[in-house]
PDB file of N, CA and C in Angstrom:
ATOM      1  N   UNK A   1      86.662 -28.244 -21.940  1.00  0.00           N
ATOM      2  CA  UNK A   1      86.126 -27.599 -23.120  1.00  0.00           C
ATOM      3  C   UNK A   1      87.099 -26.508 -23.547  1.00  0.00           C
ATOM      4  N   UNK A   2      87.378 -26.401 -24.828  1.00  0.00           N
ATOM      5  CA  UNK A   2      88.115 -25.521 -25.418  1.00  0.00           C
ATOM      6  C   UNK A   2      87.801 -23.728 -25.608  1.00  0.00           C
ATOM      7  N   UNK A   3      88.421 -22.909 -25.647  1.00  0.00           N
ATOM      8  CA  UNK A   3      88.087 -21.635 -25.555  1.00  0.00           C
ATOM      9  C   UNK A   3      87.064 -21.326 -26.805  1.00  0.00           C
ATOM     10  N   UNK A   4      87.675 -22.267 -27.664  1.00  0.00           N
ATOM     11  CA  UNK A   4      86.865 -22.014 -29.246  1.00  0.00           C
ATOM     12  C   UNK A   4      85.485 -22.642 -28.963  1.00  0.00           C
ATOM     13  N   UNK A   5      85.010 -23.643 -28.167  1.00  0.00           N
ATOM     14  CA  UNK A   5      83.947 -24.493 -28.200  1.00  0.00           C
ATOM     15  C   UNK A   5      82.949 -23.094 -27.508  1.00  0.00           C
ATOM     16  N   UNK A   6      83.688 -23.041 -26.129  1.00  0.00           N
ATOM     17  CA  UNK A   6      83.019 -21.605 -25.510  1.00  0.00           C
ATOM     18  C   UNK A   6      82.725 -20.621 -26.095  1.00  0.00           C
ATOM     19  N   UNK A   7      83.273 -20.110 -27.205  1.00  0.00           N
ATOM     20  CA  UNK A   7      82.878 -18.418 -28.055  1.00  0.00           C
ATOM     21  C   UNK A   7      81.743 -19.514 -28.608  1.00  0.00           C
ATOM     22  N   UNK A   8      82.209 -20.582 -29.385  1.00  0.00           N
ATOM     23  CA  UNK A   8      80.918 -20.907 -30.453  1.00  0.00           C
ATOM     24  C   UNK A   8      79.590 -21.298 -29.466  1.00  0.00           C
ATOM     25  N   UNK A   9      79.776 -21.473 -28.050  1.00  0.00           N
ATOM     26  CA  UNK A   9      78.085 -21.950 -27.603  1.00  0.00           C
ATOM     27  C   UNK A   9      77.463 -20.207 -26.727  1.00  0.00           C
ATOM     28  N   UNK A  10      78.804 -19.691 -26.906  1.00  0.00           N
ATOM     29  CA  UNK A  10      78.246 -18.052 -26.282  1.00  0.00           C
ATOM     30  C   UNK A  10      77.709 -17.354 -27.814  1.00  0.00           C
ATOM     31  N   UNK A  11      78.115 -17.870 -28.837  1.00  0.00           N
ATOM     32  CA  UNK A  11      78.003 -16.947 -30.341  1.00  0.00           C
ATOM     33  C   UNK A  11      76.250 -17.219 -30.383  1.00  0.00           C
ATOM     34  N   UNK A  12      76.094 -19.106 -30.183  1.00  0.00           N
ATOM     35  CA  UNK A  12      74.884 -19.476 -30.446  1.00  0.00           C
ATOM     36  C   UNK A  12      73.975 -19.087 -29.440  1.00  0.00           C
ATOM     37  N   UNK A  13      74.332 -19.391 -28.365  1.00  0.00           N
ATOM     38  CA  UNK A  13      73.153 -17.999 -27.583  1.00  0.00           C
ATOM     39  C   UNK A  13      73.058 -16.624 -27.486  1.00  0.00           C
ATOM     40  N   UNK A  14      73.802 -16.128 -28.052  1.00  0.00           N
ATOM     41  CA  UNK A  14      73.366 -14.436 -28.626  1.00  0.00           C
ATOM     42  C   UNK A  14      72.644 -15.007 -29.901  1.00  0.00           C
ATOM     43  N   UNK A  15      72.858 -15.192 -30.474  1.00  0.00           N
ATOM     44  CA  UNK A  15      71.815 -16.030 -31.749  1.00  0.00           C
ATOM     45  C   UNK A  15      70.813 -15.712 -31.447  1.00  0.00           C
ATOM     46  N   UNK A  16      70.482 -16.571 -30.535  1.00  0.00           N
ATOM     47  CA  UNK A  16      68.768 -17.475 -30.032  1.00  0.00           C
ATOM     48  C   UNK A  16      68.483 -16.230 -29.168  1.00  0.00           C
ATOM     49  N   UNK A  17      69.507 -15.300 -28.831  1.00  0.00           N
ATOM     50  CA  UNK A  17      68.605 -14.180 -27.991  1.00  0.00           C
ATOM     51  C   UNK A  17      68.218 -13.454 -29.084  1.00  0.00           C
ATOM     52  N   UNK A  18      68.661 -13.142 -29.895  1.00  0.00           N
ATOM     53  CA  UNK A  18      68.391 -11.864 -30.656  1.00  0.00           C
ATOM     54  C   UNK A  18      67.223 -12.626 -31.664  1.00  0.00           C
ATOM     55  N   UNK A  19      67.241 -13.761 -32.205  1.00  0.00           N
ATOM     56  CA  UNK A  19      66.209 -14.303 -32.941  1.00  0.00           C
ATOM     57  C   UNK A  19      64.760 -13.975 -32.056  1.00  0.00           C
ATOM     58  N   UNK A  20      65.046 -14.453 -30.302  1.00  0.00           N
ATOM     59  CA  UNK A  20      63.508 -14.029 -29.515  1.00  0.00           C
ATOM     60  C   UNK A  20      63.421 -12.150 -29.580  1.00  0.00           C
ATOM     61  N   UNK A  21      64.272 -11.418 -29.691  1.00  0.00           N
ATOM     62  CA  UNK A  21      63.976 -10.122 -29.624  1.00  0.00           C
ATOM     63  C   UNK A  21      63.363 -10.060 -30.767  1.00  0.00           C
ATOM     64  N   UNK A  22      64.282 -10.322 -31.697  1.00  0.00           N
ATOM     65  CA  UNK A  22      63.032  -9.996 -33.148  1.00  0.00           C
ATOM     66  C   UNK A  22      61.670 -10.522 -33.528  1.00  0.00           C
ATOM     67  N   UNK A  23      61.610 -11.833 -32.886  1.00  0.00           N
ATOM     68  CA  UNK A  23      60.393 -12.203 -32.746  1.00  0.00           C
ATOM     69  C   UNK A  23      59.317 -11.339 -31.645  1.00  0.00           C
ATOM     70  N   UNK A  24      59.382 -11.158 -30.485  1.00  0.00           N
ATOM     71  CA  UNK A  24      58.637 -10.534 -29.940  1.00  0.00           C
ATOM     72  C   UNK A  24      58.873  -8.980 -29.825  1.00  0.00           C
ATOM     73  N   UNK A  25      59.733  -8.457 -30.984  1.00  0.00           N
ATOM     74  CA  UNK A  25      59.641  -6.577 -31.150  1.00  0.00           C
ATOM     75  C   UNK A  25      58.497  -5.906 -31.676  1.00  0.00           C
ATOM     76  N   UNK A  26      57.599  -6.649 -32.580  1.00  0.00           N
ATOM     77  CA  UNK A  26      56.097  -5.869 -32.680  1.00  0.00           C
ATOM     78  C   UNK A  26      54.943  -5.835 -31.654  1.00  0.00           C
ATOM     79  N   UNK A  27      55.632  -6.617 -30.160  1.00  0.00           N
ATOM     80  CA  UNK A  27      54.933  -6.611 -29.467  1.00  0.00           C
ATOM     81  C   UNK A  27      54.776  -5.135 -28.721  1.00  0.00           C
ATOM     82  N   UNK A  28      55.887  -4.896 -28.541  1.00  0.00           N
ATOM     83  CA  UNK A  28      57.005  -3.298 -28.144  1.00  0.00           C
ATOM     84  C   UNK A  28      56.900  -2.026 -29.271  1.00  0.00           C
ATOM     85  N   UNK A  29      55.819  -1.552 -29.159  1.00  0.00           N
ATOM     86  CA  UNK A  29      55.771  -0.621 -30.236  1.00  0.00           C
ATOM     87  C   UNK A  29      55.916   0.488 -30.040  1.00  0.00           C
ATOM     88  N   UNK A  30      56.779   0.697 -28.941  1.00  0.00           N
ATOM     89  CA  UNK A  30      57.024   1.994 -28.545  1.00  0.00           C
ATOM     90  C   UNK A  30      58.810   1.881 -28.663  1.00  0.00           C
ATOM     91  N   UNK A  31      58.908   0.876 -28.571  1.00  0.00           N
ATOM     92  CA  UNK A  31      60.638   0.743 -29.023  1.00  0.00           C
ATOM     93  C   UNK A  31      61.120   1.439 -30.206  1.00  0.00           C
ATOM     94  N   UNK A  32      61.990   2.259 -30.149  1.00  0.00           N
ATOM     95  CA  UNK A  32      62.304   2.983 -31.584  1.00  0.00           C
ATOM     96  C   UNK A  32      61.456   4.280 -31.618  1.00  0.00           C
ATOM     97  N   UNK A  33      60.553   4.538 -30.791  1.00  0.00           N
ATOM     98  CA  UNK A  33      60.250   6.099 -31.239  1.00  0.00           C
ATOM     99  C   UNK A  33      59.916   6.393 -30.172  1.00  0.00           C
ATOM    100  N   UNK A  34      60.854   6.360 -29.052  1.00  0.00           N
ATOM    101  CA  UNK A  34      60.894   7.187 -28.182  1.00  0.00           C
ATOM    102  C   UNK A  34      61.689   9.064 -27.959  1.00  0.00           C
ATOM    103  N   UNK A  35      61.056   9.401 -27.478  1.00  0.00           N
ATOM    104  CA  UNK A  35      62.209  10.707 -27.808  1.00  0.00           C
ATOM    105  C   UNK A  35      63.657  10.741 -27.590  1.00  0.00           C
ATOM    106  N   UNK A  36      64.207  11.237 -28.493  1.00  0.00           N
ATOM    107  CA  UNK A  36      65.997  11.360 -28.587  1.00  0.00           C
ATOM    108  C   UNK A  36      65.813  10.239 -29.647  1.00  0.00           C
ATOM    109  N   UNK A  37      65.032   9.483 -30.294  1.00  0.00           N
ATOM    110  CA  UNK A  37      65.302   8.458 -31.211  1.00  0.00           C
ATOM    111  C   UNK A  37      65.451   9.897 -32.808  1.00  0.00           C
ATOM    112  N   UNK A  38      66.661   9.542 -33.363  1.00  0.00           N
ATOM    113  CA  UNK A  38      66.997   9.972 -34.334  1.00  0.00           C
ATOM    114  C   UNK A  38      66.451   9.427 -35.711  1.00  0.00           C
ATOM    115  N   UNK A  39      65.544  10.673 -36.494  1.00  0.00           N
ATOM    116  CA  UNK A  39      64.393  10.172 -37.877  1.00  0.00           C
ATOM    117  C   UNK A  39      64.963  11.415 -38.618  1.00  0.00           C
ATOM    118  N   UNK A  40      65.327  11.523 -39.560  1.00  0.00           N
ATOM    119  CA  UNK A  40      65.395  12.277 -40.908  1.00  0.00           C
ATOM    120  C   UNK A  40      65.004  11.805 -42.155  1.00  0.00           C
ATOM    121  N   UNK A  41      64.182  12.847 -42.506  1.00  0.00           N
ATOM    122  CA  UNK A  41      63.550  12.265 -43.723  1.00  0.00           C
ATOM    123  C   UNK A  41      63.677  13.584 -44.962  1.00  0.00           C
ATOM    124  N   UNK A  42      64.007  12.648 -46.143  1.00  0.00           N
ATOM    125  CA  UNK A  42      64.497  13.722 -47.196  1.00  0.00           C
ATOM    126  C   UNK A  42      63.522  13.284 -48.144  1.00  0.00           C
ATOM    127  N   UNK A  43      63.790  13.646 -49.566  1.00  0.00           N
ATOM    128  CA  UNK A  43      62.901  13.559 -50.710  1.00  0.00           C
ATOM    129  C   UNK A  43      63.748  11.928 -51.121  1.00  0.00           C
ATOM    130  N   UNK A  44      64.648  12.040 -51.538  1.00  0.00           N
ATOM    131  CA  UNK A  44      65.142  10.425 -51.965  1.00  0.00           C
ATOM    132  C   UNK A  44      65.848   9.579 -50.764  1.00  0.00           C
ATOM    133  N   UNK A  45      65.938  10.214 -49.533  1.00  0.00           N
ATOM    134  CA  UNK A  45      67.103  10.310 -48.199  1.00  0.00           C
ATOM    135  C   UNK A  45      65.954   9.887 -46.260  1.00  0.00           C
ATOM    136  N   UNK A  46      66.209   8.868 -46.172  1.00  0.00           N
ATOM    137  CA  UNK A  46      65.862   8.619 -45.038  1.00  0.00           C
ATOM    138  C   UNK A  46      66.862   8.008 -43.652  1.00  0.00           C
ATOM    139  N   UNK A  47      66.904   8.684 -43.068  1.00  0.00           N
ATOM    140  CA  UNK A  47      68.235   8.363 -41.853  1.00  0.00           C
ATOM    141  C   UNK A  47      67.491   7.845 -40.683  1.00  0.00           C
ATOM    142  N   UNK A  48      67.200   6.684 -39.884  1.00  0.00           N
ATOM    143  CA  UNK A  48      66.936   6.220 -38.677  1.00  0.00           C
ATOM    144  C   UNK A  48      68.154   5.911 -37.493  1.00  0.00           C
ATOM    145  N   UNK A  49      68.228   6.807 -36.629  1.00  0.00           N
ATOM    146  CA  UNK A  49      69.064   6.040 -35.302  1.00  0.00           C
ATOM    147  C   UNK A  49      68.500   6.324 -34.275  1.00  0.00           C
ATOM    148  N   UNK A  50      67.849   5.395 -33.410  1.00  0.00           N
ATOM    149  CA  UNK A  50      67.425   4.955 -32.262  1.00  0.00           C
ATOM    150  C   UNK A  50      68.313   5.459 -30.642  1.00  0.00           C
ATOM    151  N   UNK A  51      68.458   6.032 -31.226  1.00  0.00           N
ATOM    152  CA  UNK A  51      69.598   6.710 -30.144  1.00  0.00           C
ATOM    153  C   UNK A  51      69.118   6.350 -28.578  1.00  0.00           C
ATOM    154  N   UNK A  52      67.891   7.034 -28.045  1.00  0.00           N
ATOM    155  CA  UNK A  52      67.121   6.971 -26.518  1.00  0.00           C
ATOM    156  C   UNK A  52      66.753   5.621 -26.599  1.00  0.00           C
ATOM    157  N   UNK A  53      66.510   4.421 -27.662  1.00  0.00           N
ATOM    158  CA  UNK A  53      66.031   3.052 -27.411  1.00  0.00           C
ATOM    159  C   UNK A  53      67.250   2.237 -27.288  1.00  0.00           C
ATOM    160  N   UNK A  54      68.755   2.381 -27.874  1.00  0.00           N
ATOM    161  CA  UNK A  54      69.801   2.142 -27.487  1.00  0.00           C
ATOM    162  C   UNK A  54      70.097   2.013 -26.310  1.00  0.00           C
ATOM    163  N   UNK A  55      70.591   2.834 -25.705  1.00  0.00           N
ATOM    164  CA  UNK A  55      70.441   3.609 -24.456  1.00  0.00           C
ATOM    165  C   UNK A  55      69.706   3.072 -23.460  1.00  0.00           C
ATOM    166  N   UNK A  56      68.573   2.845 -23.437  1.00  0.00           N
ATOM    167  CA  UNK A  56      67.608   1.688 -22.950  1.00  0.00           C
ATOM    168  C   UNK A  56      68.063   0.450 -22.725  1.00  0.00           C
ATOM    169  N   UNK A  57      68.033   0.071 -23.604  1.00  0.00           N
ATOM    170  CA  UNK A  57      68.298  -1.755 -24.013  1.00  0.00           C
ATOM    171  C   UNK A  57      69.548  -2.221 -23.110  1.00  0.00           C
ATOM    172  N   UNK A  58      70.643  -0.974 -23.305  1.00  0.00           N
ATOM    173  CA  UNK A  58      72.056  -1.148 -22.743  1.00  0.00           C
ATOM    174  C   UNK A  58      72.254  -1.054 -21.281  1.00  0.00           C
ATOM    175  N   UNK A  59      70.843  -0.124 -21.056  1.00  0.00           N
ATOM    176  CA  UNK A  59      70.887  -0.297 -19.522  1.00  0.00           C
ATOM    177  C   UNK A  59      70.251  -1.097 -18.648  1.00  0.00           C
ATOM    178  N   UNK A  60      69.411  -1.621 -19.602  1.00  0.00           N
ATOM    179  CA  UNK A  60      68.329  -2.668 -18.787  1.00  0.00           C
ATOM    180  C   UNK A  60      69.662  -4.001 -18.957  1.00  0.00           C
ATOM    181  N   UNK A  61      70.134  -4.557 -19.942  1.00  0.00           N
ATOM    182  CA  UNK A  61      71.359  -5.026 -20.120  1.00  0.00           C
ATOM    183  C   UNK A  61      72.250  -5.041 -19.296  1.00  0.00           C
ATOM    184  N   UNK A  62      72.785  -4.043 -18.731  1.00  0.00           N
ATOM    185  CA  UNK A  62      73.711  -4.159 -17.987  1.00  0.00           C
ATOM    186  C   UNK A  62      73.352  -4.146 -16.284  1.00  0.00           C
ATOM    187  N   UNK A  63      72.356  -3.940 -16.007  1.00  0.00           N
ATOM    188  CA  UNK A  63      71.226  -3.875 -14.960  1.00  0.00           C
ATOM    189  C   UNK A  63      71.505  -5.815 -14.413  1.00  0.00           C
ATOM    190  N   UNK A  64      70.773  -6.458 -15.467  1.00  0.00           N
ATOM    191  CA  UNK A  64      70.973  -7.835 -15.921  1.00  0.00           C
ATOM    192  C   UNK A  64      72.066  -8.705 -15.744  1.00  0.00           C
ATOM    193  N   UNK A  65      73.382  -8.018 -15.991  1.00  0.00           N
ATOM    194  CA  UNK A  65      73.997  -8.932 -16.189  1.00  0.00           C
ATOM    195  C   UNK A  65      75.184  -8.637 -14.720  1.00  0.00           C
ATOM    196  N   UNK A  66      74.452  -7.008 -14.156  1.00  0.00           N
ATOM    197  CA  UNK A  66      75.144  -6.609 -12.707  1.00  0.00           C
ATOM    198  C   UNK A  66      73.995  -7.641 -11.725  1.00  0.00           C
ATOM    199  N   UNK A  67      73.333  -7.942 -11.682  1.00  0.00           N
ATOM    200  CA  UNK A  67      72.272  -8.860 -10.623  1.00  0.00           C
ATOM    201  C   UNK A  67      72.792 -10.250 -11.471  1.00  0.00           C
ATOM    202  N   UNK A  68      73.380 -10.890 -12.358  1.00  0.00           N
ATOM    203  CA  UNK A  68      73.542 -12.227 -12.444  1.00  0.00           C
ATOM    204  C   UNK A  68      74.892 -12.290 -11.834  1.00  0.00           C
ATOM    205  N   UNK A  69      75.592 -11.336 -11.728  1.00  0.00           N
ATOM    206  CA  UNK A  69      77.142 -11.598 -11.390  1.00  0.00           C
ATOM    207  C   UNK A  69      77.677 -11.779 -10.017  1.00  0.00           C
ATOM    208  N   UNK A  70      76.054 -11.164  -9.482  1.00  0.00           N
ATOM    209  CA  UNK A  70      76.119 -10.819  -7.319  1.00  0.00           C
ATOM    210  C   UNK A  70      76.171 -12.075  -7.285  1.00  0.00           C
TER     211      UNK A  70
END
């Protein structure tokens, strides 16, 4: 199998992962407003960054992918 065949069947399963995250994220309703999650709100001006749910995700992530590699 070619290096190109490999990115395109690793591209399509980040796909299909992130399609199931978005599907089951209203299940998680605490995702996104945890504290350190960044909200500004203006009169015409609204800023969201998730900063502490980032942070999260990346570590449960890498948690994941340190126990698939043992």
């Amino acid at each position: 199998m070619s290096g190109f065949g490999k990115s395109l069947i690793v591209i399509g399963l980040l796909l299909i992962l992130a399609g199931v995250v978005v599907s089951f994220a209203p299940r998680f309703p605490w995702l996104g407003k945890l504290p350190g999650d960044i909200l500004v709100k203006r009169e015409n001006f609204s800023f969201y960054f998730p900063l502490t749910s980032c942070i999260l995700i990346s570590l449960i992530l890498s948690f994941i992918m340190w126990l698939l590699r043992r």
